[in-house]
N, C-alpha and C. Protein backbone atom coordinates (compact mmCIF):
# COMPACT_ATOMS: atom_id res chain seq x y z
N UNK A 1 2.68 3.59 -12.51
CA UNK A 1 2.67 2.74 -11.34
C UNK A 1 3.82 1.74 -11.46
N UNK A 2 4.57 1.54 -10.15
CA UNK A 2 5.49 0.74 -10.12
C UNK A 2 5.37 -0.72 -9.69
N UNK A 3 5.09 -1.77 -10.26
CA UNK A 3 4.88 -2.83 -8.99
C UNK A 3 5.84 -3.56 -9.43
N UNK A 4 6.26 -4.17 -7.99
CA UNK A 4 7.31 -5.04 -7.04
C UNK A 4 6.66 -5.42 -5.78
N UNK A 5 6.67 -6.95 -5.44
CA UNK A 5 6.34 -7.46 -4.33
C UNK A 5 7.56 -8.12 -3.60
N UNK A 6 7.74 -7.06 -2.59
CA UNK A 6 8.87 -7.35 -1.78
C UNK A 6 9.50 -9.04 -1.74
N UNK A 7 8.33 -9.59 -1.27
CA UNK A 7 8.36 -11.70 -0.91
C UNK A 7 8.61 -11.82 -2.40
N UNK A 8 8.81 -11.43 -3.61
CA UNK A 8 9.86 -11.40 -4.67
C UNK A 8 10.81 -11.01 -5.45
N UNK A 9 11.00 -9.77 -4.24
CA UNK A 9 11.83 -8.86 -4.49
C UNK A 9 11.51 -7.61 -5.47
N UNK A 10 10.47 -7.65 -5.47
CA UNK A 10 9.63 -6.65 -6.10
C UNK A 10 8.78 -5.42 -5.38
N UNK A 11 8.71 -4.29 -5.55
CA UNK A 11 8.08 -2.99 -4.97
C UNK A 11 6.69 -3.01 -5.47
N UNK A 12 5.73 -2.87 -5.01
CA UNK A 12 4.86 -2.17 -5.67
C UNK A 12 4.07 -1.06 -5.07
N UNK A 13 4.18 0.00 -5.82
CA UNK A 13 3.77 1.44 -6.05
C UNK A 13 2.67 1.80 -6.22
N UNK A 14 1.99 2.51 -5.53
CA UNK A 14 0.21 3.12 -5.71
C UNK A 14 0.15 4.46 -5.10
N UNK A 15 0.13 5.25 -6.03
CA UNK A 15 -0.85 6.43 -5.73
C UNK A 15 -2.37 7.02 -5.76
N UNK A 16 -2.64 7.36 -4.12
CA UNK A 16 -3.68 7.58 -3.60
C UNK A 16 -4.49 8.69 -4.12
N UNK A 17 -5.51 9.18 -4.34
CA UNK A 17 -6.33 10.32 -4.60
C UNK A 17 -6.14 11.15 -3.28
N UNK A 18 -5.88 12.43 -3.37
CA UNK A 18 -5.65 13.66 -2.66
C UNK A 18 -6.55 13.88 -1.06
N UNK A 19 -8.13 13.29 -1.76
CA UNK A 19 -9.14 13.28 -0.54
C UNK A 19 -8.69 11.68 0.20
N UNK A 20 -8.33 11.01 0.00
CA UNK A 20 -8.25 9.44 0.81
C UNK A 20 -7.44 9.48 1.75
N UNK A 21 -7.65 9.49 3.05
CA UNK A 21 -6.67 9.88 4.06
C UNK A 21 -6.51 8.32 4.96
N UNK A 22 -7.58 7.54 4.57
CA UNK A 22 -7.31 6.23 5.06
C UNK A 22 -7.25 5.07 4.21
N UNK A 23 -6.19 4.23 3.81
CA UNK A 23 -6.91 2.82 2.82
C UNK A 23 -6.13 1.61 3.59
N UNK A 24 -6.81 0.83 2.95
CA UNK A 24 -6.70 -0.83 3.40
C UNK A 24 -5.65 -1.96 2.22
N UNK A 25 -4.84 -2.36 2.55
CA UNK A 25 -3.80 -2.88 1.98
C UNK A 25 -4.44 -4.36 2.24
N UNK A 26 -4.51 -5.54 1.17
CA UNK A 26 -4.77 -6.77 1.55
C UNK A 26 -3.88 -7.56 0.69
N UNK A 27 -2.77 -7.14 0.09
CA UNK A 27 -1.88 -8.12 -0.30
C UNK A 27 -2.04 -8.37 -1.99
N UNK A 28 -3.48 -8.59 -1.73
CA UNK A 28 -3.98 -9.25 -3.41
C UNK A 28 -5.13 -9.82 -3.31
N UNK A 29 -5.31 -11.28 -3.97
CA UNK A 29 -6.57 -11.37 -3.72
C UNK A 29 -6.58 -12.35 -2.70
N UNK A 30 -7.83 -13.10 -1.87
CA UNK A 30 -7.83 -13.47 -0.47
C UNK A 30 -7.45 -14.95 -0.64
N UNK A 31 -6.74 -15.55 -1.64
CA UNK A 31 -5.48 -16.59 -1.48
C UNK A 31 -4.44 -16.49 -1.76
N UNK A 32 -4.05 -15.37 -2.13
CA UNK A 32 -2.83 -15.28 -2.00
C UNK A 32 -2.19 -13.78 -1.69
N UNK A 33 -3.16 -13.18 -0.90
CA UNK A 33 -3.15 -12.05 -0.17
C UNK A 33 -2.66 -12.15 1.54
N UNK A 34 -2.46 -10.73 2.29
CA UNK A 34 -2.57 -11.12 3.44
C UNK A 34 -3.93 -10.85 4.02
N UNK A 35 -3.76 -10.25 5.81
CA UNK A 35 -4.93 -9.91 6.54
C UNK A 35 -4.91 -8.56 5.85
N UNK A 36 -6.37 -7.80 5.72
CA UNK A 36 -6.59 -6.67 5.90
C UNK A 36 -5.91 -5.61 6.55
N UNK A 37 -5.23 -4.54 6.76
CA UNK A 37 -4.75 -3.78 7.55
C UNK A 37 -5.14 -2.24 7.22
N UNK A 38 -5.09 -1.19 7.85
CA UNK A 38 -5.76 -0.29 7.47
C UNK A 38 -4.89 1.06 7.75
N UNK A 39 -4.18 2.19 7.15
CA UNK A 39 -3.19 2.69 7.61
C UNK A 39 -4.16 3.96 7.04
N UNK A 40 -3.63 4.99 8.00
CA UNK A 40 -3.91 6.51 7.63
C UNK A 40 -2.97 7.28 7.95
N UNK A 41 -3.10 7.92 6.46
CA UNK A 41 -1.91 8.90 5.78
C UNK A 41 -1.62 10.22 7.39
N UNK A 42 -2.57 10.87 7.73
CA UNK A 42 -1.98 12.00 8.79
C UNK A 42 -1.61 12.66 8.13
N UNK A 43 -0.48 13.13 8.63
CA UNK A 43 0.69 13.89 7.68
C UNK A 43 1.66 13.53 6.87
N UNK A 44 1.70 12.16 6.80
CA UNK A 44 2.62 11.43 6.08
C UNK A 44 2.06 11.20 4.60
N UNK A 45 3.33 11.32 3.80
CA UNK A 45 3.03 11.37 2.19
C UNK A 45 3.15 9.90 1.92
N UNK A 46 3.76 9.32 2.50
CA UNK A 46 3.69 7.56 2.10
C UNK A 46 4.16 7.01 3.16
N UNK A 47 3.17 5.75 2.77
CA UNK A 47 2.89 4.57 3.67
C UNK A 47 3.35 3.24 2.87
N UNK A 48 4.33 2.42 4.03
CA UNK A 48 4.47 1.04 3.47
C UNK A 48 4.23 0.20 3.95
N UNK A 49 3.40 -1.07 3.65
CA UNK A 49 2.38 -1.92 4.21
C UNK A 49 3.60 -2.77 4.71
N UNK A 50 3.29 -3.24 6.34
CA UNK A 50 4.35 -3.70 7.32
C UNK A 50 4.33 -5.62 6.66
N UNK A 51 3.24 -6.08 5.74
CA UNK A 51 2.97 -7.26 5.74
C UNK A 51 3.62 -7.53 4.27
N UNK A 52 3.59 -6.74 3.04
CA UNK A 52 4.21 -7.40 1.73
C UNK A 52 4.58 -6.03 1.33
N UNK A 53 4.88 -4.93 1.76
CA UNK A 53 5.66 -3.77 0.98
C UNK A 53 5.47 -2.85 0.10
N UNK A 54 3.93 -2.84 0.20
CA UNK A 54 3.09 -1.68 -1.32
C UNK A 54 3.95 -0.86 -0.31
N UNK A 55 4.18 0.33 -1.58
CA UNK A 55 4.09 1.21 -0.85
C UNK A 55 2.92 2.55 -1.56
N UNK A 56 1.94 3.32 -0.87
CA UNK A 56 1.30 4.13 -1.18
C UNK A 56 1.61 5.52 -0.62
N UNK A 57 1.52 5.87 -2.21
CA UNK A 57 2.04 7.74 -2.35
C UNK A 57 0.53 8.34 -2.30
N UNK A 58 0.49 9.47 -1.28
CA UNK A 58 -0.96 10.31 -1.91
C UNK A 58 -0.50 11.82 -2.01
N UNK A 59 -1.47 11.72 -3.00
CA UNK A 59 -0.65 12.88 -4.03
C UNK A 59 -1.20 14.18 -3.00
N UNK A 60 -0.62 15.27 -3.66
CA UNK A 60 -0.65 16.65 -3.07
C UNK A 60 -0.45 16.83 -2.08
């Protein structure tokens, strides 16, 4: 796993389990996190959270 948080110039990297076609990005924890947001994969192999920059890989 790679982490970097963009707001420090840092990425951070998460890969998803194969069955998870939807997850929820909240930043961190709820003071120094953002809002909840909730993105689903579709057909797309990665997703990058529009609010601090995870970005999540799901595998296969």
């Amino acid at each position: 796993m790679i982490i970097k948080n963009l707001s420090k110039e840092k990425l951070i990297t998460k890969k998803i389990e194969s069955d998870i076609n939807t997850i929820c990005c909240s930043g961190g924890d709820k003071h120094t996190g953002h809002p909840a947001v909730y993105y689903n994969f579709g057909e797309k192999k990665q997703i990058t959270c529009q609010y601090c920059g995870t970005i999540y890989l799901k595998s296969k």
